[in-house]
Protein backbone atom coordinates (compact mmCIF):
# COMPACT_ATOMS: atom_id res chain seq x y z
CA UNK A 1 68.27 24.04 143.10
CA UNK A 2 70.63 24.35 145.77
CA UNK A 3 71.25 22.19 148.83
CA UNK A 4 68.43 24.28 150.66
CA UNK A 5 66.15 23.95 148.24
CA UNK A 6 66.12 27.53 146.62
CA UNK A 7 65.89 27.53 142.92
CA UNK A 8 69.32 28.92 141.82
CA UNK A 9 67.36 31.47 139.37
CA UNK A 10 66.21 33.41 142.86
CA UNK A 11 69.64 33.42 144.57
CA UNK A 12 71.39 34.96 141.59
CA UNK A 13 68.45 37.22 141.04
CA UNK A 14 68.44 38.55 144.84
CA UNK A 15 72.46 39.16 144.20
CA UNK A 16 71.60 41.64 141.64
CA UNK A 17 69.59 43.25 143.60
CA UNK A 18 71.86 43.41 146.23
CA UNK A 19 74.89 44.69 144.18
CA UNK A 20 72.95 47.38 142.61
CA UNK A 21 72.08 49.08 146.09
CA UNK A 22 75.54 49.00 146.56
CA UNK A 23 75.93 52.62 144.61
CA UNK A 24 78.81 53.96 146.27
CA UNK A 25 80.87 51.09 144.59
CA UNK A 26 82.77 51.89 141.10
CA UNK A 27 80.70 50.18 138.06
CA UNK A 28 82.32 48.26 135.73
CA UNK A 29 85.77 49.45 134.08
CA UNK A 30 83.79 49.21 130.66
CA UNK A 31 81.41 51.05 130.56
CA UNK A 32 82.79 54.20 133.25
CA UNK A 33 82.58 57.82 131.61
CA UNK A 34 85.87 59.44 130.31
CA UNK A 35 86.11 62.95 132.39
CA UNK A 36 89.28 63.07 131.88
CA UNK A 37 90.42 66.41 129.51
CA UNK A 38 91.84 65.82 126.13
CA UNK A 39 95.45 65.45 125.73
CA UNK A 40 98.28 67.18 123.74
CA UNK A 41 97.11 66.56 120.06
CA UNK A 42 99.87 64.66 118.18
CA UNK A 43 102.52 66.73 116.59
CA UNK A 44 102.29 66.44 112.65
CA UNK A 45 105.81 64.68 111.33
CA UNK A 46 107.79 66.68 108.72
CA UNK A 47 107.80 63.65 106.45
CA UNK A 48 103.91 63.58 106.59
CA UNK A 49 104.40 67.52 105.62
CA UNK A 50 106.28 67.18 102.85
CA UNK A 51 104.42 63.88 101.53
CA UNK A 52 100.95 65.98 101.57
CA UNK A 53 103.16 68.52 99.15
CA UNK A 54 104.03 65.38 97.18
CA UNK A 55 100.48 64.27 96.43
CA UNK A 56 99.42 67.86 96.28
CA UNK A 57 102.35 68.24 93.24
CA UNK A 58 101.13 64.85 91.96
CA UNK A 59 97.51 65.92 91.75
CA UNK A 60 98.92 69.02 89.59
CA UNK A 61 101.30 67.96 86.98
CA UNK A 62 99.63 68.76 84.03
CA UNK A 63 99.26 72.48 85.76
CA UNK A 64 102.76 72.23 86.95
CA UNK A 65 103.97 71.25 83.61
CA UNK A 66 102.66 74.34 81.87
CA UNK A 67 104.00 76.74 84.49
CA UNK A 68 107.01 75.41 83.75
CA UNK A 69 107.49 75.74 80.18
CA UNK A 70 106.29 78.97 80.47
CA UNK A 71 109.18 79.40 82.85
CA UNK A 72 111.37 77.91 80.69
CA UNK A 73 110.73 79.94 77.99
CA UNK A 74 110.84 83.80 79.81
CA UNK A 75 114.04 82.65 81.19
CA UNK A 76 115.67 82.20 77.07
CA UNK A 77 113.77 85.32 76.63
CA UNK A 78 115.82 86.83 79.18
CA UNK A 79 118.98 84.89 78.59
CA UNK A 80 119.19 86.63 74.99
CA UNK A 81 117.76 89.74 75.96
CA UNK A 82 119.73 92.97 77.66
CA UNK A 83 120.43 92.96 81.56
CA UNK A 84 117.88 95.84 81.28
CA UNK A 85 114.56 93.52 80.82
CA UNK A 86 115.65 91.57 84.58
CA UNK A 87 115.30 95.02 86.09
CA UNK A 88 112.32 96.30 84.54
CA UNK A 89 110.56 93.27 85.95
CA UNK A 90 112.10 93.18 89.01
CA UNK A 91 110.50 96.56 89.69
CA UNK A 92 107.36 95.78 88.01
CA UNK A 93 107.45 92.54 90.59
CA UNK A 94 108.33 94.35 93.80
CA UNK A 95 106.05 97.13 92.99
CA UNK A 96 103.42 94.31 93.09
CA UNK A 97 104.86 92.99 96.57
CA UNK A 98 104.29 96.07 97.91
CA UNK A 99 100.44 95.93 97.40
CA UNK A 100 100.83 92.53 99.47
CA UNK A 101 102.56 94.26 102.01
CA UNK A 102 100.20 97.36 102.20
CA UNK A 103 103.42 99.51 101.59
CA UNK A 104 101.57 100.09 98.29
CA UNK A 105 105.03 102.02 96.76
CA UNK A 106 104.13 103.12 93.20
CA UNK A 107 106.61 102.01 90.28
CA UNK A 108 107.19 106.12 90.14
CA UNK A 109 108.40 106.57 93.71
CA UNK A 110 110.42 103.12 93.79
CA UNK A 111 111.96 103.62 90.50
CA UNK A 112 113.32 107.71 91.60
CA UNK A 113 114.24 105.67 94.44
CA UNK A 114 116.39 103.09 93.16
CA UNK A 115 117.76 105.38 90.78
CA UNK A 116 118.44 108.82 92.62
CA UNK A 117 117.25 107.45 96.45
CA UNK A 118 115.18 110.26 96.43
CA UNK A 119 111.85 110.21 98.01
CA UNK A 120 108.99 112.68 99.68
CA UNK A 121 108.17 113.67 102.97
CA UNK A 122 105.20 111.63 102.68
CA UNK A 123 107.50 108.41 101.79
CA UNK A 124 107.81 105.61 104.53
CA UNK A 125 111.61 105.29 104.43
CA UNK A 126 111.46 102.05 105.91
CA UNK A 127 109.25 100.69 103.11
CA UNK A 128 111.45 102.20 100.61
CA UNK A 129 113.99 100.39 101.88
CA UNK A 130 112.18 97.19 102.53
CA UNK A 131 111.14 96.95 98.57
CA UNK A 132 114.49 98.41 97.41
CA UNK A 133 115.56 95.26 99.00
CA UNK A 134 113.49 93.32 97.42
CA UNK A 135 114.28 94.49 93.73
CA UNK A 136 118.07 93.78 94.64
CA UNK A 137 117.66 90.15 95.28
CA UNK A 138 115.01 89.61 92.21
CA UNK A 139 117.95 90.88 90.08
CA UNK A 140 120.95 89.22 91.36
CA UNK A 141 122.71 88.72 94.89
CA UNK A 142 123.51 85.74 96.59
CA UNK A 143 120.84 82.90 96.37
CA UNK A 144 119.06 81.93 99.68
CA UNK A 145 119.47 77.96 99.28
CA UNK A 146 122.41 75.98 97.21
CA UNK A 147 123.24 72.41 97.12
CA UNK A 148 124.50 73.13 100.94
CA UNK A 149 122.77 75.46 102.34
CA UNK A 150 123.34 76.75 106.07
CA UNK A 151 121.82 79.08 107.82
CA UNK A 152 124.29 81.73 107.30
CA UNK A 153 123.36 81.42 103.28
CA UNK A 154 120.01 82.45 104.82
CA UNK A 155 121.25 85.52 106.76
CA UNK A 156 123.21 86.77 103.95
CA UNK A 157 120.29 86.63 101.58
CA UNK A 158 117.72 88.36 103.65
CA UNK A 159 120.73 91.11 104.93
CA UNK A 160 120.06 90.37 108.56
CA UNK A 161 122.20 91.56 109.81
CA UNK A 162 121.87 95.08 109.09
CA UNK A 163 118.60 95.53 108.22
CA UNK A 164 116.51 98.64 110.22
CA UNK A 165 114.42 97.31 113.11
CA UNK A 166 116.38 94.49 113.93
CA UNK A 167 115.16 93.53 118.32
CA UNK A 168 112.13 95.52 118.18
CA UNK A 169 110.52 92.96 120.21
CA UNK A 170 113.27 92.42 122.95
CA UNK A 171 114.15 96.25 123.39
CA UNK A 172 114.52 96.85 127.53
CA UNK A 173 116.34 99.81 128.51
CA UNK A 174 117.88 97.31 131.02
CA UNK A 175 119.30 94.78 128.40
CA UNK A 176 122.23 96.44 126.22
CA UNK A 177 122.01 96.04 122.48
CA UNK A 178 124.59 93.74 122.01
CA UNK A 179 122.79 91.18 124.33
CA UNK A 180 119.35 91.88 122.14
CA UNK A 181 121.11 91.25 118.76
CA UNK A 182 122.71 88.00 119.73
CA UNK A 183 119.25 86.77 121.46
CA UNK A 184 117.56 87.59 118.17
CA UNK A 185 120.44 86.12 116.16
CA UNK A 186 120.26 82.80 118.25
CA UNK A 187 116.33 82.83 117.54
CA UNK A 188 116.76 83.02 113.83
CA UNK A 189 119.35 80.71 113.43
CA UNK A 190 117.47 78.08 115.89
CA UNK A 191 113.65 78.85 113.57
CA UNK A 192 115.92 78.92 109.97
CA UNK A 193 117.69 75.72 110.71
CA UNK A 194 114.19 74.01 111.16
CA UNK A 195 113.11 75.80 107.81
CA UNK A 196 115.79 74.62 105.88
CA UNK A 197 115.35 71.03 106.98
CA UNK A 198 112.06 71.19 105.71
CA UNK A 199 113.17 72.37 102.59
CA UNK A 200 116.01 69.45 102.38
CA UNK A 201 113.74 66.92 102.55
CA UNK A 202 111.63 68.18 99.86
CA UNK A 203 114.69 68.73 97.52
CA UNK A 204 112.92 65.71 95.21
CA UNK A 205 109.93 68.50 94.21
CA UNK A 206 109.69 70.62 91.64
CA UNK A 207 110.97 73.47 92.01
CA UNK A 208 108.53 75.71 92.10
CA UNK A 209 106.05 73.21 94.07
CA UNK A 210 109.51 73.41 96.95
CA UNK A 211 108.82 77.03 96.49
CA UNK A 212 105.12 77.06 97.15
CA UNK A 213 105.59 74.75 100.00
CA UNK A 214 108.85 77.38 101.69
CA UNK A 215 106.57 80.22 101.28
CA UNK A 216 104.04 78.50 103.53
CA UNK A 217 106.42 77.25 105.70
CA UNK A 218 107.81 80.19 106.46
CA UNK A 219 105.54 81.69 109.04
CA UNK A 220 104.94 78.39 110.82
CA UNK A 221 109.16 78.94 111.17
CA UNK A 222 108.03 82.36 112.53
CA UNK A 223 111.33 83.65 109.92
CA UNK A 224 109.17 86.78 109.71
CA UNK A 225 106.25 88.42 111.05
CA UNK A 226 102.76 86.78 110.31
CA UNK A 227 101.81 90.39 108.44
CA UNK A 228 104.77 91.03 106.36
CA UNK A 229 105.01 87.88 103.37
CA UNK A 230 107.30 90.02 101.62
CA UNK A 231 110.81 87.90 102.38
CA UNK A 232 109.14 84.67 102.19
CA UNK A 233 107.72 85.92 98.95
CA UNK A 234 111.17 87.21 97.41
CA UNK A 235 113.07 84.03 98.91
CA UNK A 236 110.37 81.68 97.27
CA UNK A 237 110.44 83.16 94.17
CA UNK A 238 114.18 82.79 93.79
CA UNK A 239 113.97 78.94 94.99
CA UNK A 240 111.35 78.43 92.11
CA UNK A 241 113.83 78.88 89.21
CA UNK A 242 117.17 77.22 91.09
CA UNK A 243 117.29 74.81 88.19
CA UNK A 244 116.75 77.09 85.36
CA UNK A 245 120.31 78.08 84.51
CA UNK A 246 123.02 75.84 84.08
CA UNK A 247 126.05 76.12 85.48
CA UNK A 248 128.28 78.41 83.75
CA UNK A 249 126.07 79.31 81.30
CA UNK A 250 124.46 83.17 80.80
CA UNK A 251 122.05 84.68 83.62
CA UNK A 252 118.25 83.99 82.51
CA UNK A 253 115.48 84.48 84.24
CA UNK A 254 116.40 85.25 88.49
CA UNK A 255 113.18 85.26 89.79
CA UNK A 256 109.35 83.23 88.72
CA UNK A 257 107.18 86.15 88.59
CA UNK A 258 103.96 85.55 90.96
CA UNK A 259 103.01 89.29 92.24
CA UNK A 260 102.02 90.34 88.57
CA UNK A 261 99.43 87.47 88.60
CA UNK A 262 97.36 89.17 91.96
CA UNK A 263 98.09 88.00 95.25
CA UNK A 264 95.51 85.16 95.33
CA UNK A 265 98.60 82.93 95.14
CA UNK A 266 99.71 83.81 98.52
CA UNK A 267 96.47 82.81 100.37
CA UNK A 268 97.43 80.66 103.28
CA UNK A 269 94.07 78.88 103.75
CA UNK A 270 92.93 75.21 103.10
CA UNK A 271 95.27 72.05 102.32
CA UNK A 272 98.47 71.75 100.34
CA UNK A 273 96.46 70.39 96.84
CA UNK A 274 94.30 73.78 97.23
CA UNK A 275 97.52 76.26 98.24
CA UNK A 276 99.39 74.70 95.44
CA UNK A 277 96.77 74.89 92.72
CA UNK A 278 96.26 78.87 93.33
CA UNK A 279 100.11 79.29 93.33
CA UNK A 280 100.54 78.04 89.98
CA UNK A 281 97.47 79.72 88.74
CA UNK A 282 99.14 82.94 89.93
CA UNK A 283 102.67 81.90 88.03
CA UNK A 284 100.68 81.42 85.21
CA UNK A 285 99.36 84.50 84.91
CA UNK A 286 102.12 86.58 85.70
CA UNK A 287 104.80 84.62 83.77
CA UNK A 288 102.00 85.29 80.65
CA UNK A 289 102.20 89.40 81.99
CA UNK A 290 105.82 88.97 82.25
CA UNK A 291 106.39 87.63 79.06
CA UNK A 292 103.59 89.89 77.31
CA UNK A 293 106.00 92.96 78.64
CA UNK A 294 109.35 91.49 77.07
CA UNK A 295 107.20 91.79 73.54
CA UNK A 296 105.89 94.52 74.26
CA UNK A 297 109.80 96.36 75.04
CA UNK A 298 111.25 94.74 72.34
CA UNK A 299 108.76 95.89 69.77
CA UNK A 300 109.20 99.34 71.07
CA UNK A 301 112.65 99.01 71.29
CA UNK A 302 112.45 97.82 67.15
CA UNK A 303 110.81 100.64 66.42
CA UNK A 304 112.69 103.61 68.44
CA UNK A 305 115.91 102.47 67.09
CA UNK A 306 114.12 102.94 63.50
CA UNK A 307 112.91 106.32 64.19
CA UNK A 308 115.89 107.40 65.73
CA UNK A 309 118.15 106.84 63.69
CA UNK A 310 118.45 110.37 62.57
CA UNK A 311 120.02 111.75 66.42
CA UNK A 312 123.30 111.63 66.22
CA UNK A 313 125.70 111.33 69.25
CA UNK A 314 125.86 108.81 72.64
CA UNK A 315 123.04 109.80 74.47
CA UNK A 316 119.91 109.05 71.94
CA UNK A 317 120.74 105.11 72.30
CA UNK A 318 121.55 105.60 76.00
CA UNK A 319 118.04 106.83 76.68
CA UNK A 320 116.65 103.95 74.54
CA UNK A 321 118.12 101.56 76.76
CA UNK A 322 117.02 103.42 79.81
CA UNK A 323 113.53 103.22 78.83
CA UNK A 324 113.73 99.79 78.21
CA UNK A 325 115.39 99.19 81.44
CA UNK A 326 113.04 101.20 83.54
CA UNK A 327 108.96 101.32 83.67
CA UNK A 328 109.21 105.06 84.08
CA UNK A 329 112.24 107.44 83.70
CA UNK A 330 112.41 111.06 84.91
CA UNK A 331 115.11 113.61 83.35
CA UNK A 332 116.98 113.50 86.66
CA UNK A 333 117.24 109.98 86.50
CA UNK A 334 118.31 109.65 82.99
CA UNK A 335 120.77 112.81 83.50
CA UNK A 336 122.66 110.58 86.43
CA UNK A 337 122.52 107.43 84.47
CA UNK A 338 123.75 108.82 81.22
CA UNK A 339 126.03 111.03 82.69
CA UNK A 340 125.09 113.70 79.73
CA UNK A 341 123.94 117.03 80.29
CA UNK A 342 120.20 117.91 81.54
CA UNK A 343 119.29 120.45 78.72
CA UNK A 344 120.16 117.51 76.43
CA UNK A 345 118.40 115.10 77.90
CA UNK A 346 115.27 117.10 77.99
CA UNK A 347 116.14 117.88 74.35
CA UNK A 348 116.18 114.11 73.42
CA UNK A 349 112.87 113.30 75.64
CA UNK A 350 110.88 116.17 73.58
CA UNK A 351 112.04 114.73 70.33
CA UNK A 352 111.25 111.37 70.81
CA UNK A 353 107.83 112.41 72.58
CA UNK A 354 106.75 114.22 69.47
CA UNK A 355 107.35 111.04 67.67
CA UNK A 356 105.19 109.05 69.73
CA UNK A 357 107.53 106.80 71.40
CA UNK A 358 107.10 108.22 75.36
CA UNK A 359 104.56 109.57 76.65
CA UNK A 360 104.44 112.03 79.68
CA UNK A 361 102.39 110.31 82.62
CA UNK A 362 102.58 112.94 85.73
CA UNK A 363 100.52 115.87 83.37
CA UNK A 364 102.37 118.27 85.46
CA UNK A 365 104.98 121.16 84.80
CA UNK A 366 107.68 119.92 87.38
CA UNK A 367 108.85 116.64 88.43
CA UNK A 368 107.91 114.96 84.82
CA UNK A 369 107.75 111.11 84.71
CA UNK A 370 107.79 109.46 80.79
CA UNK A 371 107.08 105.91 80.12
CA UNK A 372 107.10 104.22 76.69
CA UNK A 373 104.26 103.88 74.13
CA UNK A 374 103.32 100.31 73.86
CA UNK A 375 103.01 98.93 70.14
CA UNK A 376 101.07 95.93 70.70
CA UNK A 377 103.16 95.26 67.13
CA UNK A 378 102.96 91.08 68.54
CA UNK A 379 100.09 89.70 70.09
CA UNK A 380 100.32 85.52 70.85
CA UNK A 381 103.46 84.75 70.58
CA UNK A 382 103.60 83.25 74.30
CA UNK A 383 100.65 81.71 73.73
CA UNK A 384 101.11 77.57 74.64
């Protein structure tokens, strides 16, 4: 009790009371509302990037390992085989592309196109060229990373600076071209110097997990337009056989081979374990199709040298290497690539038909298009 006589249990009772008519005063800090709106989210760190890619790798070596022998083993295929065999599945590969791209350019039209740059008044020129670019850097060219790679490496190896279309998106009858190109130029540069910094710090990955991880990388760089996967698919596949060849030693394999296994590996949805696990299952299966072709060629080959034996001259062999080098061969193209007469060539095409090594695949009178007759002579022999 108090000095009054009040029981101290009232007088702290009636103070409640009293504070809680007093509504217009804040409450207590702890338990006030949060009206505030939600902040920035925090930006994800590149090392936290690439260490998801490192656990996502982890999670898939025994996958990983098998993609890799198979690698391994189309690139000796390659390494002993004729220069022809690179280009026959660099077309077969960027005819694939295409389908990703929705250029959908048949191995007919890109090979009269790479061969005679001939195409129809139905053709999509830029396509054409698009792909034709494509099948020039899975066969050779300068490589888009090396042990120092710069942003100019980059340029080079996607031919930005000449390539059609260039400023689309900045064209403004008040800004002269000149102006446009170097704004675009500074853009790139700025986005592929970010890119490549990713890829730096994942230079401890596998290869071809570095590659899956560039290729997705690539639009959040905003290198190329969100619809159009086709450089980030053609620079990836390059970066996932940089350690294949030794230096000095003969050209192998240029390129891993994903298009021929369906474009399921270049899905850009869910985590890096789930990305990375349909990328190799899409190496697998087209290093398997790539490797299933080599046998197949070289069988045929094996047997058309047999069989034609009896031609005599330069241009029977000639056209056995053209139709080893090329999915399908016209008599235009073999005329310009033989350099032989077009009444001969047509000659040597009939006789070689009748012995069922080609086959005509058009079924019309004009503008004829021959592939080879596969043997199926070997079976498993890439079988792990």
């Amino acid at each position: 009790m108090d000095d009054d006589g009040v029981p101290s249990q009232d007088i702290s009772a009636s103070q409640d009371r009293d504070d809680a008519d007093l509504w217009f005063l804040p409450g207590p800090i702890g338990n006030e509302r949060d009206c505030l709106p939600p902040g920035p989210a925090p930006e994800t760190k590149e090392s936290d990037v690439v260490d998801a890619w490192r656990a996502a790798e982890a999670g898939q070596a025994a996958q990983l390992a098998r993609v890799a022998t198979r690698l391994g083993i189309l690139d000796e295929r390659l390494r002993r085989g004729p220069v022809g065999w690179r280009q026959r599945l660099a077309l077969i590969e960027a005819s694939n592309l295409s389908w990703l791209t929705q250029d959908r350019i048949g191995l007919d039209r890109l090979s009269l196109y790479m061969a005679l740059r001939v195409s129809t008044v139905t053709d999509d020129a830029q396509a054409l060229y698009r792909i034709s670019w494509a099948v020039r850097r899975l066969t050779g060219g300068p490589a888009p990373l090396a042990r120092r790679s710069g942003v100019g490496d980059l340029e080079t190896f996607l031919d930005r600076r000449d390539r059609p279309g260039q400023g689309e998106r900045l064209r403004d009858p008040r800004v002269s071209p000149r102006m446009v190109e170097m704004a675009e130029r500074g853009a790139f540069q700025d986005r592929a110097a970010g890119w490549l910094a990713m890829m730096d710090q994942a230079e401890d990955l596998h290869p071809v997990t570095r590659a899956c991880m560039g290729f997705h990388l690539w639009h959040v760089a905003e290198l190329s337009p969100i619809d159009d996967p086709l450089e980030a698919a053609v620079t990836a596949a390059r970066v996932a056989v940089a350690d294949l060849a030794p230096a000095g030693s003969m050209p192998g394999a240029v390129f891993a081979p994903i298009g021929m296994g369906g474009g399921g590996g270049f899905r850009a949805t869910g985590d890096p374990p789930a990305r990375l696990a349909r990328w190799l299952n899409a190496m697998d299966s087209a290093t398997f199709a790539a490797l299933r072709s080599l046998d197949e060629i070289e069988a045929w080959a094996a047997s058309a040298e047999r069989k034609m034996a009896a031609l005599s001259g330069r241009t029977p062999p000639m056209l056995r290497d053209i139709f080893t080098s090329w999915p399908l061969v016209s008599v235009q193209m073999a005329e310009k690539l033989t350099g032989a007469h077009r009444a001969t060539i047509q000659r040597n095409i009939d006789w070689i038909e009748k012995r069922g090594l080609v086959r005509e695949v058009t079924g019309q009178g004009r503008y004829r298009l021959w592939r080879i007759v596969e043997t199926h002579a070997t079976q498993a022999k890439v079988n792990l």
